[in-house]
C-alpha atoms as a PDB file:
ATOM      1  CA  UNK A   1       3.337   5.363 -12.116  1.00  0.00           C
ATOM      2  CA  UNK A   2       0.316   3.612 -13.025  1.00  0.00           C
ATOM      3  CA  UNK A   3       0.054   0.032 -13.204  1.00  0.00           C
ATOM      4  CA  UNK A   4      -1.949  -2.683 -13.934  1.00  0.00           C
ATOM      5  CA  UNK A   5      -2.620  -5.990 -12.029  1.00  0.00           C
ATOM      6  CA  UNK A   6      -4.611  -7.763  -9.617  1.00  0.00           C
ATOM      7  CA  UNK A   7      -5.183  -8.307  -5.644  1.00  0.00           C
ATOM      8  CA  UNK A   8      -5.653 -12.426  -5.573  1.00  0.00           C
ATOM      9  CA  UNK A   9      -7.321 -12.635  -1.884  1.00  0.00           C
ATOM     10  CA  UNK A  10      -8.744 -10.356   0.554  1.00  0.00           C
ATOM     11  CA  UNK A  11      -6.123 -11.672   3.140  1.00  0.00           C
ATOM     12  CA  UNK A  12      -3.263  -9.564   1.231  1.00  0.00           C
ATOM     13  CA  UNK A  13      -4.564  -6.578   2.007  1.00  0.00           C
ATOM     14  CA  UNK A  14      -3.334  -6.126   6.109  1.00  0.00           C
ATOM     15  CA  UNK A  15      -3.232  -3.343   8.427  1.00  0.00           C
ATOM     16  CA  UNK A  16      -0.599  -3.329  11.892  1.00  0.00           C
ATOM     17  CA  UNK A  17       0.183  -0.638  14.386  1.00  0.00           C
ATOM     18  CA  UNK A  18       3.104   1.072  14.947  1.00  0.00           C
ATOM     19  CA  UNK A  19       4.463   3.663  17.697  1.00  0.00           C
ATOM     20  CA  UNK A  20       4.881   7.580  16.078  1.00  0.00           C
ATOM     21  CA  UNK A  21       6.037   8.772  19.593  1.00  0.00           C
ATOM     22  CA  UNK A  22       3.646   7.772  22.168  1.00  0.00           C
ATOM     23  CA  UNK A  23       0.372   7.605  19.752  1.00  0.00           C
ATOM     24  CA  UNK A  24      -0.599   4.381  18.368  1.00  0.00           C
ATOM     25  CA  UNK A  25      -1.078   4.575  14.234  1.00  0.00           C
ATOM     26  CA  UNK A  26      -2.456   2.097  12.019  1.00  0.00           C
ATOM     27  CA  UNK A  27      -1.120   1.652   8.843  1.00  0.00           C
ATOM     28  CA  UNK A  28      -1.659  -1.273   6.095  1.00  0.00           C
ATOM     29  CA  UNK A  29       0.230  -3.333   2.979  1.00  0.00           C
ATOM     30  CA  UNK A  30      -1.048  -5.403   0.394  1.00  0.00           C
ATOM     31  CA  UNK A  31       0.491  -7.823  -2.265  1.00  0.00           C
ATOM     32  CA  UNK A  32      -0.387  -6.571  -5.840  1.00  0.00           C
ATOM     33  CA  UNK A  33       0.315  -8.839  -8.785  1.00  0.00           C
ATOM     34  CA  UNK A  34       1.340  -6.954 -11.699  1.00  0.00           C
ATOM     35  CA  UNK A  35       0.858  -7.833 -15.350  1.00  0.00           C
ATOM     36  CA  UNK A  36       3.531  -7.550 -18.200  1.00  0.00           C
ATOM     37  CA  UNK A  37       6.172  -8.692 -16.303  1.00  0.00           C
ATOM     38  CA  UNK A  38       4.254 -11.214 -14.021  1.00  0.00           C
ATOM     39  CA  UNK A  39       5.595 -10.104 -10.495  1.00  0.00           C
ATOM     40  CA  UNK A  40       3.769 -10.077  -6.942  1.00  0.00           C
ATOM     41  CA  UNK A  41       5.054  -6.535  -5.061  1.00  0.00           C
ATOM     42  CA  UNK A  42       3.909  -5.152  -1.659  1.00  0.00           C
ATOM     43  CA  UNK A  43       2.305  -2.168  -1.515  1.00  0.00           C
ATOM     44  CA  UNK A  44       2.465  -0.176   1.914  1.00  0.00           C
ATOM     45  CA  UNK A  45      -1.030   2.092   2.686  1.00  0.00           C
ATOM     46  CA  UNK A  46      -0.032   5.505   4.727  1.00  0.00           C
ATOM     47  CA  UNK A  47      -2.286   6.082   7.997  1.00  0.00           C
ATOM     48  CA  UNK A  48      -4.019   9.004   5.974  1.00  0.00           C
ATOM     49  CA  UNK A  49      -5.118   5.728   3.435  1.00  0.00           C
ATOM     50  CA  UNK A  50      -6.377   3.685   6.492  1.00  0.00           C
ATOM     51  CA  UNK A  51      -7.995   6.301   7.785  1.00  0.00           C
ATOM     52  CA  UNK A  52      -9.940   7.079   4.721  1.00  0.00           C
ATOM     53  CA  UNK A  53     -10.689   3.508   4.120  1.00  0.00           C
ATOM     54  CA  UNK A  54      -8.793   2.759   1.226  1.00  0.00           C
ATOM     55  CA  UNK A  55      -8.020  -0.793   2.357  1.00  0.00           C
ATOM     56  CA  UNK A  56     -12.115  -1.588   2.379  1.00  0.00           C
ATOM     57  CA  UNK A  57     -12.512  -0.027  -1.153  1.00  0.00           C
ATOM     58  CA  UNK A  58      -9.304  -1.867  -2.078  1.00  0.00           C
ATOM     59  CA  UNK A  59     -11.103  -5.307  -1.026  1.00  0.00           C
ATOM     60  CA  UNK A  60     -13.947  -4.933  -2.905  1.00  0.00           C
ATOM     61  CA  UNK A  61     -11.535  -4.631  -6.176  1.00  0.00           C
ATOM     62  CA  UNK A  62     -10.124  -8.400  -4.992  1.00  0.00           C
ATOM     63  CA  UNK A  63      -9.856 -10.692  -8.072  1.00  0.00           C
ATOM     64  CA  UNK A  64     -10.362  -8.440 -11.008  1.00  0.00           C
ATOM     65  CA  UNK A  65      -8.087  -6.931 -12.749  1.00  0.00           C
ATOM     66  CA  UNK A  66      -7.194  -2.959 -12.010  1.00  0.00           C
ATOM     67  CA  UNK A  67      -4.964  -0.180 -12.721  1.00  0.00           C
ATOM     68  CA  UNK A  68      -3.304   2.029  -9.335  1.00  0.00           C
ATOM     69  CA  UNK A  69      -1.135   4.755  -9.331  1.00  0.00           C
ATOM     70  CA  UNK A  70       2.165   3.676  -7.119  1.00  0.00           C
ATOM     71  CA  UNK A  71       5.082   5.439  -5.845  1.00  0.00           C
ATOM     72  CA  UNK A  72       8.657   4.384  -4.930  1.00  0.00           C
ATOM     73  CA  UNK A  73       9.712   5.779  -1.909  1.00  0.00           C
ATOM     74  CA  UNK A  74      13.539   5.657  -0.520  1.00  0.00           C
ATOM     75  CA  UNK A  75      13.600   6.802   2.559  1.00  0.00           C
ATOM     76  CA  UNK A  76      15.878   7.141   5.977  1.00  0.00           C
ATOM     77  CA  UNK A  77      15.520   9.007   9.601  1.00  0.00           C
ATOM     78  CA  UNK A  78      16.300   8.571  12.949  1.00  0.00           C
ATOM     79  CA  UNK A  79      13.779   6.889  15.438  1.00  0.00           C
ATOM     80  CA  UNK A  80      12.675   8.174  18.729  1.00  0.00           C
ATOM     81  CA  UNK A  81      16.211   6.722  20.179  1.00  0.00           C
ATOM     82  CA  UNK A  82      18.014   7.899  17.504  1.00  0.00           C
ATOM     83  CA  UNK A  83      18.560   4.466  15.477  1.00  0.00           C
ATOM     84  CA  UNK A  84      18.660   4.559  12.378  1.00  0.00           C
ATOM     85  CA  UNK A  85      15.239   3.818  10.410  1.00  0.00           C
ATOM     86  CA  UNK A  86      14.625   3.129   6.586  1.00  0.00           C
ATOM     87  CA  UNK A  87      11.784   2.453   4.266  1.00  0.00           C
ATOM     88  CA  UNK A  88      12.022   1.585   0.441  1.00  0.00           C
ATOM     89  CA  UNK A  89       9.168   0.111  -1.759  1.00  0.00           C
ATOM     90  CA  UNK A  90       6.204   1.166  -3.283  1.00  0.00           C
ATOM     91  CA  UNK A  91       3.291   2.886  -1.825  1.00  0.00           C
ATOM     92  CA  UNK A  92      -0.146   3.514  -3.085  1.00  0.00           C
ATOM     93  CA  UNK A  93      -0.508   6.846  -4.513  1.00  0.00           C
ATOM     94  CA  UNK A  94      -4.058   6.944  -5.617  1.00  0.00           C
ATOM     95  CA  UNK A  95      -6.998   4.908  -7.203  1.00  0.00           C
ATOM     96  CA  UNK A  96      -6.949   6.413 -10.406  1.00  0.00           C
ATOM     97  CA  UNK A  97     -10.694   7.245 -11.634  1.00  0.00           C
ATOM     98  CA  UNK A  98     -12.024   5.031  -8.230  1.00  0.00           C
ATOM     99  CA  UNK A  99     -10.389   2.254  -9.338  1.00  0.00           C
ATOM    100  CA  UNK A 100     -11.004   1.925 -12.832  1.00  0.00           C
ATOM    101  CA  UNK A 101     -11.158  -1.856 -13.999  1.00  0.00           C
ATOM    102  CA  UNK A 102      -8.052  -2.382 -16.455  1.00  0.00           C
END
């Protein structure tokens, strides 16, 4: 879905690592505001996003207002131990048209 909004300060956008097995991956969420309804959502980057620098393009877009593509993603597994692991929210799907101002 696209939608349209704003990142307020280049301290939303944050990347953490997390275990996959024994490697180390870096992954990375950022507060969006959207527009028509007013809400603030997180939005969670993929490792393939870090990796291609999406979070550095997505901080020079800080403070004006933009349209991304988002998904919703509902998901469950089982971790390494075999607990149970889930994940719902939104994730970025793609700058549409590098990040066309709205």
């Amino acid at each position: 879905m696209e939608i349209v909004g704003n990142i307020m300060d280049a301290d939303d956008i944050v990347l953490s690592t997390r275990k996959r097995g024994d490697t180390d991956i870096q992954v990375g969420t950022f507060k969006f505001m959207t527009t028509k309804p007013t809400s603030v959502i997180e939005v969670g980057l993929s490792e393939d996003q870090v990796k291609a620098n999406m979070h550095v393009e997505l901080k020079a877009l800080v403070g004006g207002r933009i349209t991304l593509q988002l998904e919703y993603v509902d998901s469950a597994y089982a971790g390494a131990q075999g607990q149970h692991k889930q994940f719902n929210g939104f994730r970025l799907f793609a700058l549409p048209n590098n990040a066309k101002k709205a």
